[in-house]
C-alpha atoms as a PDB file:
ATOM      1  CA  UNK A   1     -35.985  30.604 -20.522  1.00  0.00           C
ATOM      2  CA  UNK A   2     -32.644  28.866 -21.348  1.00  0.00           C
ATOM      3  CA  UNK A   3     -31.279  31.723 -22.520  1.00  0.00           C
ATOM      4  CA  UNK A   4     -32.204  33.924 -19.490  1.00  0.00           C
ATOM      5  CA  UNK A   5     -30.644  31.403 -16.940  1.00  0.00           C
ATOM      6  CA  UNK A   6     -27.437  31.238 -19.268  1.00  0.00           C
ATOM      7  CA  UNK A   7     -27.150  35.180 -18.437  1.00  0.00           C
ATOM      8  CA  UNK A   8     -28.051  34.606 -14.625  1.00  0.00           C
ATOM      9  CA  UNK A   9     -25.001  31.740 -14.759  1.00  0.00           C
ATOM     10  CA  UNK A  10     -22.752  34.229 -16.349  1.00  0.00           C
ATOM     11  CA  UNK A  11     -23.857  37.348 -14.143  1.00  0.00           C
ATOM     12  CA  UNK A  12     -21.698  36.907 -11.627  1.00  0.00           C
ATOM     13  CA  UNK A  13     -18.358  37.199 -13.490  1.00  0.00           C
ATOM     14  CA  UNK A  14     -16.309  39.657 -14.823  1.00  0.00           C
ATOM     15  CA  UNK A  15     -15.334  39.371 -18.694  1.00  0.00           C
ATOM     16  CA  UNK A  16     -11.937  37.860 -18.035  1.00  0.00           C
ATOM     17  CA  UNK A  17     -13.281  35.580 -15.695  1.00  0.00           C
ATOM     18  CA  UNK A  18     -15.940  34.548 -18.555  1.00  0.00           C
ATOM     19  CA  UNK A  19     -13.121  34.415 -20.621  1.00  0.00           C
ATOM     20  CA  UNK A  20     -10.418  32.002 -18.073  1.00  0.00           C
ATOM     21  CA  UNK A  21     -11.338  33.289 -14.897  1.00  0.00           C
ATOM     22  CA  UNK A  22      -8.512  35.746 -14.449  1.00  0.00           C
ATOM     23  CA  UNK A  23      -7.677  34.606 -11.263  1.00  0.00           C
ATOM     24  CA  UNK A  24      -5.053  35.760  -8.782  1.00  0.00           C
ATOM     25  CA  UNK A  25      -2.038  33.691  -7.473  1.00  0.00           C
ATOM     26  CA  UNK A  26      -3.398  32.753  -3.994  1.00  0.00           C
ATOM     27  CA  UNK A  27      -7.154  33.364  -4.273  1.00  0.00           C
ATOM     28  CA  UNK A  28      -9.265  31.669  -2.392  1.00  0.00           C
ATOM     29  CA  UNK A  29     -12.575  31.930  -4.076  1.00  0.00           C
ATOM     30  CA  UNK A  30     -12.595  31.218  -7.591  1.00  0.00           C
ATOM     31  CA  UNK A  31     -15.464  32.584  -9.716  1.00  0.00           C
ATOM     32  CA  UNK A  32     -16.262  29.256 -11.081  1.00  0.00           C
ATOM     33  CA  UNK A  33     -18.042  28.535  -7.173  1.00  0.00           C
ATOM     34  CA  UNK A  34     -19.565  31.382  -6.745  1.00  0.00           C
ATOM     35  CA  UNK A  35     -22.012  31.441  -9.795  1.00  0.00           C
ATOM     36  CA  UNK A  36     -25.138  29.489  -8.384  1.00  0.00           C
ATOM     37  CA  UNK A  37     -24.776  31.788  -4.919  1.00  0.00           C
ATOM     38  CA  UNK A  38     -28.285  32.808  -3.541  1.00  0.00           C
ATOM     39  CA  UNK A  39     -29.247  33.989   0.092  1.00  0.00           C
ATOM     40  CA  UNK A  40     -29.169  31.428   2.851  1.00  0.00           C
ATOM     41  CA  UNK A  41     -33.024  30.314   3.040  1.00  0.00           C
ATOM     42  CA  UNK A  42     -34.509  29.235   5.835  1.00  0.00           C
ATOM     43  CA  UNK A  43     -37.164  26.092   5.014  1.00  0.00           C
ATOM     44  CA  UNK A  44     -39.171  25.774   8.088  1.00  0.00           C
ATOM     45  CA  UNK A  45     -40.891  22.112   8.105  1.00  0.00           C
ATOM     46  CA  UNK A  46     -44.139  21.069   9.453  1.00  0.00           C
ATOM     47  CA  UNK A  47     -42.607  18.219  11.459  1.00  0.00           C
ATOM     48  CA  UNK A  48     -39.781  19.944  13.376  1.00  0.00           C
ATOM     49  CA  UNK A  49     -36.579  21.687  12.099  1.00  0.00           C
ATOM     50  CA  UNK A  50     -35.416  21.079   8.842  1.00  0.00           C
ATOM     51  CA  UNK A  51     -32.184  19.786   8.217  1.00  0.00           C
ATOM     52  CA  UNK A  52     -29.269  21.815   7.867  1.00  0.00           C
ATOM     53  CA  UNK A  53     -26.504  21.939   5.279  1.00  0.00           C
ATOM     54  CA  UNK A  54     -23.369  23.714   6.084  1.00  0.00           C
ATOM     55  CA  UNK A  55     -21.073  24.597   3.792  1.00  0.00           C
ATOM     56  CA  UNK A  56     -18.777  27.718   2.958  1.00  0.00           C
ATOM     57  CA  UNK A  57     -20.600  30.250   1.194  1.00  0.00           C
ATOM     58  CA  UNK A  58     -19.336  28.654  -2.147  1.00  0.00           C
ATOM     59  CA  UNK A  59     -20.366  26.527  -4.678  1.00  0.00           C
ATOM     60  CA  UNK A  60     -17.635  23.835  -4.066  1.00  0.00           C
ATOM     61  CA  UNK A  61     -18.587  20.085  -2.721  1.00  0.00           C
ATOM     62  CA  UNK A  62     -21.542  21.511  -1.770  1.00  0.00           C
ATOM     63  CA  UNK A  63     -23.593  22.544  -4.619  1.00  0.00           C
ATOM     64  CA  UNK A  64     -24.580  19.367  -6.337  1.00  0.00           C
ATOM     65  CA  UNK A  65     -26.224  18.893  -2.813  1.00  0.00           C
ATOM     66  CA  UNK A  66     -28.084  21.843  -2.750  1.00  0.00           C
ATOM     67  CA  UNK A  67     -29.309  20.821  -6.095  1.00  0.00           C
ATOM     68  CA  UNK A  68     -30.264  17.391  -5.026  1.00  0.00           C
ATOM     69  CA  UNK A  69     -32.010  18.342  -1.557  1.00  0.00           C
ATOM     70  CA  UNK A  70     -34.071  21.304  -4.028  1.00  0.00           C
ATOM     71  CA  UNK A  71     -35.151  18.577  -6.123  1.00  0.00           C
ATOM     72  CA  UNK A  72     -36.616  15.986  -3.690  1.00  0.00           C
ATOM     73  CA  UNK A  73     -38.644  19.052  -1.854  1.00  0.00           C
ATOM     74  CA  UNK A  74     -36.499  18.577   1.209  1.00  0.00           C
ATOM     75  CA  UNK A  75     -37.018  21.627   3.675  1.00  0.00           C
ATOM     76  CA  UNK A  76     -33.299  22.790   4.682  1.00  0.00           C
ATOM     77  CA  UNK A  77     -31.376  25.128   5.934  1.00  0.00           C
ATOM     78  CA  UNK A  78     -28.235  26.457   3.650  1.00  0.00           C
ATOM     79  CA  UNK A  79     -26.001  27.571   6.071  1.00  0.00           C
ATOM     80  CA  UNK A  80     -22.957  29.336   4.987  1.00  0.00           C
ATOM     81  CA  UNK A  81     -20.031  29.918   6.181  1.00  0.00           C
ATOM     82  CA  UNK A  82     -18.196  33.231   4.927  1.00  0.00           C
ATOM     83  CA  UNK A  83     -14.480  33.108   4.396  1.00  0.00           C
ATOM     84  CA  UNK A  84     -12.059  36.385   5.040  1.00  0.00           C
ATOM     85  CA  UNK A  85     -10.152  38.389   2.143  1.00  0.00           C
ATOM     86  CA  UNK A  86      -7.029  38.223   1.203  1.00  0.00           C
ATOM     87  CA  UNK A  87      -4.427  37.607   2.349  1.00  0.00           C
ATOM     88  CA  UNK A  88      -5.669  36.252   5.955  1.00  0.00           C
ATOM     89  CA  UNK A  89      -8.687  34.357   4.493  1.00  0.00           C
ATOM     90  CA  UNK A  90     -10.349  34.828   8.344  1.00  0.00           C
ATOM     91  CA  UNK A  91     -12.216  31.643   8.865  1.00  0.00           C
ATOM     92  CA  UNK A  92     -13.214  31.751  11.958  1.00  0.00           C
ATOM     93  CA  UNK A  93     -17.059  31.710  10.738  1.00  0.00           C
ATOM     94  CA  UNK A  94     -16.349  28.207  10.716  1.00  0.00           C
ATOM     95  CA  UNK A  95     -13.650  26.965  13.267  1.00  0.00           C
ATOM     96  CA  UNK A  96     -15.256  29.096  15.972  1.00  0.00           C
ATOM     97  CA  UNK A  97     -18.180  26.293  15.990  1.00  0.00           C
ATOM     98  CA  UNK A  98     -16.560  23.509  14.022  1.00  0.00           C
ATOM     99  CA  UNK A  99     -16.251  21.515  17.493  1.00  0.00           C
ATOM    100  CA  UNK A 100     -19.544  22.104  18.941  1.00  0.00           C
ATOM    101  CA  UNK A 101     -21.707  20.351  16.251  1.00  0.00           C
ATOM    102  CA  UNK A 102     -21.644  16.943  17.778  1.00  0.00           C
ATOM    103  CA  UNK A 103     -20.165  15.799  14.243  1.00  0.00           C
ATOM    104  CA  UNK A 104     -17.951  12.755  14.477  1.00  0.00           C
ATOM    105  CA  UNK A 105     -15.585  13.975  11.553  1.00  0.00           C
ATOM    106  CA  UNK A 106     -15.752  17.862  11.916  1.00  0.00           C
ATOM    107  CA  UNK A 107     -15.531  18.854   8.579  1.00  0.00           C
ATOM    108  CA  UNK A 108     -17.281  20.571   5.485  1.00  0.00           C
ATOM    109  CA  UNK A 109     -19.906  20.318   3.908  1.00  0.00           C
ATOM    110  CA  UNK A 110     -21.842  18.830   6.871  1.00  0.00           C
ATOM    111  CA  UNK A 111     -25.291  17.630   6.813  1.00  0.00           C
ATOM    112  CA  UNK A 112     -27.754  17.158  10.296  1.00  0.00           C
ATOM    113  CA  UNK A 113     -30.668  15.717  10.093  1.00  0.00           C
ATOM    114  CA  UNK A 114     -32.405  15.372  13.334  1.00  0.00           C
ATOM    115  CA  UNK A 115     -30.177  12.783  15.283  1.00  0.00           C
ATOM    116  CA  UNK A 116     -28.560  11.992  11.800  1.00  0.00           C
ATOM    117  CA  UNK A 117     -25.217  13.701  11.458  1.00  0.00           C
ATOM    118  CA  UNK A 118     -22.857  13.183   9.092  1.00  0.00           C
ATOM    119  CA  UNK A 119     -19.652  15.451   7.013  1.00  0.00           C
ATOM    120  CA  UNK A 120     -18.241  13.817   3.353  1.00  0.00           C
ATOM    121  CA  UNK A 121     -19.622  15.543   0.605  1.00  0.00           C
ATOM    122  CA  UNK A 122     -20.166  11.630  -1.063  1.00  0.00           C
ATOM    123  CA  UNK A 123     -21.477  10.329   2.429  1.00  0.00           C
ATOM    124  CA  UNK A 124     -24.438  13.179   2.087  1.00  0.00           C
ATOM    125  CA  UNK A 125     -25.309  12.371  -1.191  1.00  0.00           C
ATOM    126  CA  UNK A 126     -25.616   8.842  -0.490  1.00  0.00           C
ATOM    127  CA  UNK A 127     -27.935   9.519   2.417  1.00  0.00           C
ATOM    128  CA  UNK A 128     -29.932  11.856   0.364  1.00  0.00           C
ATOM    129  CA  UNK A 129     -30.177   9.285  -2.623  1.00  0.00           C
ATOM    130  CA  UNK A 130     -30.673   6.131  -0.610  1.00  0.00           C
ATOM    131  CA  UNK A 131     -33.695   8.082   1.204  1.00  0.00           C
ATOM    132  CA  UNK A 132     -35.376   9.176  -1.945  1.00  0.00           C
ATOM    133  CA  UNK A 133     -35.167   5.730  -4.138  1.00  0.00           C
ATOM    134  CA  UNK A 134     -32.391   8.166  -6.275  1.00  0.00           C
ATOM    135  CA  UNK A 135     -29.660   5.607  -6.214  1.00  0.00           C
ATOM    136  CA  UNK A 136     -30.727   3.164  -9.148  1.00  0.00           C
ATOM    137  CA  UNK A 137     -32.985   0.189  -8.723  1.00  0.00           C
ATOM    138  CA  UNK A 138     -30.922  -3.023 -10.823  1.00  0.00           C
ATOM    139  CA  UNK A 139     -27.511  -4.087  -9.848  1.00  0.00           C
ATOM    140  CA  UNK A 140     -26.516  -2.770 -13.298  1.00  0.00           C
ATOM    141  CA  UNK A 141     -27.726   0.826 -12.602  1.00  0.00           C
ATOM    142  CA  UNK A 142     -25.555   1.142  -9.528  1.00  0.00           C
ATOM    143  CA  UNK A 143     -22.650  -0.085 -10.645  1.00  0.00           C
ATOM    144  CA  UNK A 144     -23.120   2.471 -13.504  1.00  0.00           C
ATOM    145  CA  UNK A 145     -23.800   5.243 -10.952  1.00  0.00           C
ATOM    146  CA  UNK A 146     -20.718   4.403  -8.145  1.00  0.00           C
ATOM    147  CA  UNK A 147     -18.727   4.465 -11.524  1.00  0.00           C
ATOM    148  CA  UNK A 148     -19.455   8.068 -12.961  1.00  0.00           C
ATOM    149  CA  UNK A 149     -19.408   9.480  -9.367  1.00  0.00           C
ATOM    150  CA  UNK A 150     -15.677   8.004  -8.557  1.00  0.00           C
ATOM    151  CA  UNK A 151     -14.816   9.346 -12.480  1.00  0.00           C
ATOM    152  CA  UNK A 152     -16.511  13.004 -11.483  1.00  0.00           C
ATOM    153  CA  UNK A 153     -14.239  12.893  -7.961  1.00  0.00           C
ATOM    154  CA  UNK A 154     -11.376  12.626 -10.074  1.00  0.00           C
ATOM    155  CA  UNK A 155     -11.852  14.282 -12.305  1.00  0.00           C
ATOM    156  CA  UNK A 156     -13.180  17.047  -9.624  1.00  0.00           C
ATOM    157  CA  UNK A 157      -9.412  16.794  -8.142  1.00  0.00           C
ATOM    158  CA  UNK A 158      -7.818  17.775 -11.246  1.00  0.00           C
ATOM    159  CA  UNK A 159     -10.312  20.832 -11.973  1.00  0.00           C
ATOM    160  CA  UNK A 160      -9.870  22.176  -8.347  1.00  0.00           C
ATOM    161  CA  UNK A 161      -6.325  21.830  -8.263  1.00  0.00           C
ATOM    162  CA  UNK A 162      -5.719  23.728 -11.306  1.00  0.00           C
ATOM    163  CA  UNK A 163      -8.244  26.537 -10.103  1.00  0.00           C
ATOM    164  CA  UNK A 164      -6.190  26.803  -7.044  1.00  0.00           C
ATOM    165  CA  UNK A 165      -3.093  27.263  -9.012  1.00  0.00           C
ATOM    166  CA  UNK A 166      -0.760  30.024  -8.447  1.00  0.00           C
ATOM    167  CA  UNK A 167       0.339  29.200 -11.654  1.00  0.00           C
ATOM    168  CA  UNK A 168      -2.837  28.969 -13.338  1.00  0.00           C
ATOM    169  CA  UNK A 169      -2.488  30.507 -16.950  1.00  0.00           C
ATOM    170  CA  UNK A 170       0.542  28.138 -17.398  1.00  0.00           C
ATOM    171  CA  UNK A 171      -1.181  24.832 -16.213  1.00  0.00           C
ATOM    172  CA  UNK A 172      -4.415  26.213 -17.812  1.00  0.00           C
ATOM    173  CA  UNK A 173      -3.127  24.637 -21.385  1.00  0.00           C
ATOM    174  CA  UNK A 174      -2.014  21.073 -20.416  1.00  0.00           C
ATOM    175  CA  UNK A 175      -5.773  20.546 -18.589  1.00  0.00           C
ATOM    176  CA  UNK A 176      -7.743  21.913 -21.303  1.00  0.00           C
ATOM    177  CA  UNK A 177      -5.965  18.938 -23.207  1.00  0.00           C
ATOM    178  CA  UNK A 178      -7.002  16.658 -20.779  1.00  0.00           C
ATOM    179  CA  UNK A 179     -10.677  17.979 -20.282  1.00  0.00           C
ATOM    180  CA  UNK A 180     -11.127  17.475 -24.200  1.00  0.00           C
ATOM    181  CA  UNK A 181     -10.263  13.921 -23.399  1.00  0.00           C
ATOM    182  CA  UNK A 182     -12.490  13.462 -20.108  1.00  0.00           C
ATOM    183  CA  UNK A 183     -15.600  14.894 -21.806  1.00  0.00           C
ATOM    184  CA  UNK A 184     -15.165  12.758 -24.508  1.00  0.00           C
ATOM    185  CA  UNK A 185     -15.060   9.499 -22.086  1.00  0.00           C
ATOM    186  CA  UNK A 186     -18.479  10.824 -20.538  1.00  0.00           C
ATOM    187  CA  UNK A 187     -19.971  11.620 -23.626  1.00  0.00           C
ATOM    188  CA  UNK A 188     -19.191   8.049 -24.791  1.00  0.00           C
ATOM    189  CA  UNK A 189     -20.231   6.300 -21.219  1.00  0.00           C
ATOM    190  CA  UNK A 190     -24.020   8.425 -21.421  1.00  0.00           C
ATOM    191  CA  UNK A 191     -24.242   7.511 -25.417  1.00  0.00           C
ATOM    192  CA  UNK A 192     -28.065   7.810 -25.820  1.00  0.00           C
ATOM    193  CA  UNK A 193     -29.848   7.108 -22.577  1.00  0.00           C
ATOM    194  CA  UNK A 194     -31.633   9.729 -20.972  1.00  0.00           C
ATOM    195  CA  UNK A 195     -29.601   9.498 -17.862  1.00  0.00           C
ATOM    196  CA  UNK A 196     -26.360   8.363 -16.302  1.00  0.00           C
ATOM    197  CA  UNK A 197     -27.959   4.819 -14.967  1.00  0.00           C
ATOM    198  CA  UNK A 198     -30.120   4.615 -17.623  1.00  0.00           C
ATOM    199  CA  UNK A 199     -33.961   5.577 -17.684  1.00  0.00           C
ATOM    200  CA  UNK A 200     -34.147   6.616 -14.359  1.00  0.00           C
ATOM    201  CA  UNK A 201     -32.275   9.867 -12.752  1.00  0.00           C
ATOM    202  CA  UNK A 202     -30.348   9.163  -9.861  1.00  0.00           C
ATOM    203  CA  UNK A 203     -27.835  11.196  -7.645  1.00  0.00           C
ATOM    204  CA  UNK A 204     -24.551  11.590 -10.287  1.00  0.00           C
ATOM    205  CA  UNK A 205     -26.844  13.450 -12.536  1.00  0.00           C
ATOM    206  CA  UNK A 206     -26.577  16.443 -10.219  1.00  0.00           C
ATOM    207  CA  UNK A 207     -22.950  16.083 -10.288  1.00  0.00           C
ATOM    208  CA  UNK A 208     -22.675  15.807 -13.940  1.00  0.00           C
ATOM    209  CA  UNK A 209     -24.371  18.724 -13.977  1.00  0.00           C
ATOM    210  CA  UNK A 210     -22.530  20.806 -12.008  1.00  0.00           C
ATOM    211  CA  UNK A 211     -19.058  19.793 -13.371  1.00  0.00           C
ATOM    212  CA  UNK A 212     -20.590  20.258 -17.051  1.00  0.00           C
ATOM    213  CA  UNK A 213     -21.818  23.563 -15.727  1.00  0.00           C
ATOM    214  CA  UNK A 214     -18.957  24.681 -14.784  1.00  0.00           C
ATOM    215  CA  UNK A 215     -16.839  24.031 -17.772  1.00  0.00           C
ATOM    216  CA  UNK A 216     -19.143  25.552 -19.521  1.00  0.00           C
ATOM    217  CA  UNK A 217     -18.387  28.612 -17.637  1.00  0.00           C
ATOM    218  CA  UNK A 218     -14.374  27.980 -18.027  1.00  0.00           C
ATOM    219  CA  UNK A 219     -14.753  27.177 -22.088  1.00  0.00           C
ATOM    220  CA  UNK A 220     -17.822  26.505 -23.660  1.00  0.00           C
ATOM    221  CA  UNK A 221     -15.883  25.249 -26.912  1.00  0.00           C
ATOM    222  CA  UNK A 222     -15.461  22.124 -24.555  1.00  0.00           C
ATOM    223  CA  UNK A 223     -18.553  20.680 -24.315  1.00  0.00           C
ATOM    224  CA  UNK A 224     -19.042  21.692 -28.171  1.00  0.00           C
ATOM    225  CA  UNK A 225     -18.255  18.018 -29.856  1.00  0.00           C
ATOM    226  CA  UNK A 226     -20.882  16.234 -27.067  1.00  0.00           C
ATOM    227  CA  UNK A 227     -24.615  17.151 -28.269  1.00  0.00           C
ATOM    228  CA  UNK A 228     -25.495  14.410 -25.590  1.00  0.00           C
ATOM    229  CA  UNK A 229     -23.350  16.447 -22.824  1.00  0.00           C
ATOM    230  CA  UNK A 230     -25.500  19.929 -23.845  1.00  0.00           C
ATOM    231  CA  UNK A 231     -28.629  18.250 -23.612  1.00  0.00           C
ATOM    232  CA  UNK A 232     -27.694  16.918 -19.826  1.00  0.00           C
ATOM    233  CA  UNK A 233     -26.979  20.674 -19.125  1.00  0.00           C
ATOM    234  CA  UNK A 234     -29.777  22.190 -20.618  1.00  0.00           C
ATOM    235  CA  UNK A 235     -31.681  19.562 -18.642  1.00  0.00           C
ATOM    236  CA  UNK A 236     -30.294  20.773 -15.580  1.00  0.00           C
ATOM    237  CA  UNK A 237     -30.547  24.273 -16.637  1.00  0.00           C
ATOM    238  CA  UNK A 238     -34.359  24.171 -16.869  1.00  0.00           C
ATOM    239  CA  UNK A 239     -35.065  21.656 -14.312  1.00  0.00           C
ATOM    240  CA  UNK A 240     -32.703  21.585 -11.159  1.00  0.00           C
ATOM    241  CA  UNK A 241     -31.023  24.760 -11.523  1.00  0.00           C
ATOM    242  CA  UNK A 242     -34.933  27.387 -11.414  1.00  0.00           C
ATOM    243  CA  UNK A 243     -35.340  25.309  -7.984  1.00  0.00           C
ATOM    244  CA  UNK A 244     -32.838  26.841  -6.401  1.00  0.00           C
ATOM    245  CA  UNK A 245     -34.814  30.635  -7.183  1.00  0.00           C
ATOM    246  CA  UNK A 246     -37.888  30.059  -7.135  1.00  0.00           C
ATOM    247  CA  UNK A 247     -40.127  32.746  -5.451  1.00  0.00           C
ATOM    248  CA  UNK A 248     -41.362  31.740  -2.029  1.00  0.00           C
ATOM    249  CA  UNK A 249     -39.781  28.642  -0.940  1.00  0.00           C
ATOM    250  CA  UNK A 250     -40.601  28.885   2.195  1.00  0.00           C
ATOM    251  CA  UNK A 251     -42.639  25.120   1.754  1.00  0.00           C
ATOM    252  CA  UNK A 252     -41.972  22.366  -0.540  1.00  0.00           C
ATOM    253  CA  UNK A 253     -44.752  22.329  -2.270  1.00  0.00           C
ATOM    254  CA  UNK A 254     -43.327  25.011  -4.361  1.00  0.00           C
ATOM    255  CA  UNK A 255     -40.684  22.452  -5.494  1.00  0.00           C
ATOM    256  CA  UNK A 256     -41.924  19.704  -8.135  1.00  0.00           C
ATOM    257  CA  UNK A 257     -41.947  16.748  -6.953  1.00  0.00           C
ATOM    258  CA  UNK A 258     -40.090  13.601  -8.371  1.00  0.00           C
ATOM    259  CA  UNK A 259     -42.211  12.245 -10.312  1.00  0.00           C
ATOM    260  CA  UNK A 260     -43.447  15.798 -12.500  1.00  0.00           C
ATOM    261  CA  UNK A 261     -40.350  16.544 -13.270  1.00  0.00           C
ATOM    262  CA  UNK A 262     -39.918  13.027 -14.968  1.00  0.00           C
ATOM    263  CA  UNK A 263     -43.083  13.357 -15.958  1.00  0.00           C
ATOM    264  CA  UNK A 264     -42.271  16.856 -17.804  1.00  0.00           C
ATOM    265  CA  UNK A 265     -39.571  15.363 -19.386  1.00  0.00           C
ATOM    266  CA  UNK A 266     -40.785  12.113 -21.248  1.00  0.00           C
END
């Protein structure tokens, strides 16, 4: 099963990208967000409309949400906004309705919730977490979590910007160097509990996840040293990743719930 969902991670790239990416001096989308990208879904709830999750059709700040909302069962919408080619990069998917939304911050991702609306990729995972006890229980816990999810925003800022980089194969070099370094911090800050805070899974794991994920994709010899790092992502791989494809979700009861995916995992 691993192995298959290691070839759906890797479908979606060419073998340069696999390789470095290959990417272009000015492109927008780079291949390292558009990996986990499945068909908006449509999750129509029993008690009114589900909540919506906008985003550009991307992996981006978005997809440790996606991950998140799929593993608490929530019923959502994944709407996606589609950006233009080169060299305009049309967005007017978005801007066209970016004022209408009643959103006090017009922004992406967004998340609405009934009369809850709120933009800040961090501010939506807080939400999420805070509603579904996934934010640590003991003082200890959280100060452990608000740590490793201001480390992954950093250390977010430096991936992205070299991605972006018109000069990309020449910065490439320098942040390899200082991934090595990063992963090794992380690796040393999870040591041998089960989960970021501890015994208990919380909201950073999903962003561990992703950013392990996608280093994977960029070099696998990375994440190499860190046996504790590869078992997070093979976690993930089996457990929060299949949610996200599973056949049918058109009601959460297709989604485990909380407590059997611990459960399957003790």
């Amino acid at each position: 099963m691993l192995e298959n969902l290691l070839k759906f991670l890797e479908a979606g790239l060419a073998p340069q990208e696999r390789s470095g990416f290959g990417i272009q001096p000015g492109e927008l989308y780079n291949p390292v967000y558009r990996v986990h990208n499945v068909s908006k879904v449509w999750f129509s709830g029993s008690k009114g409309m589900a909540p919506i999750l906008g985003y550009w059709d991307i992996r981006g700040l978005a997809e440790s949400i996606r991950l998140l909302l799929h593993y608490t069962g929530t019923e959502f919408k994944d709407e996606r906004y589609e950006c233009g080619d080169a060299p305009d990069y049309n967005r007017d998917s978005w801007f066209s309705v970016k004022f209408t939304l009643g959103l006090d911050f017009p922004n992406l991702p967004y998340y609405i919730d009934g009369d809850i609306k709120i933009t800040q990729s961090l501010a939506i995972m807080h939400h999420i977490a805070r509603k579904h006890d996934l934010y640590g229980s003991t003082e200890d816990e959280k100060v452990r979590i608000d740590l490793a999810v201001n480390q992954i925003v950093d250390w977010r800022t430096k991936f992205t910007k070299l991605c972006y980089s018109s000069a990309f194969e020449n910065v490439k070099p320098g942040y390899l160097k200082e991934a090595k370094s990063i992963l090794q911090q992380f690796s040393d800050f999870l040591g041998d509990r089960k989960y970021v805070a501890g015994d208990k899974i919380s909201f950073v794991d999903f962003m561990l996840f992703e950013y392990l994920d996608q280093h994977k994709i960029f070099d696998a010899s990375l994440l190499e040293p860190h046996d504790n790092l590869k078992v997070n992502l093979q976690k993930g791989l089996r457990n929060y990743l299949p949610l996200m494809h599973t056949e049918n979700l058109t009601n959460s009861r297709h989604v485990p719930s909380t407590t059997k995916w611990l459960a399957s995992n003790e």
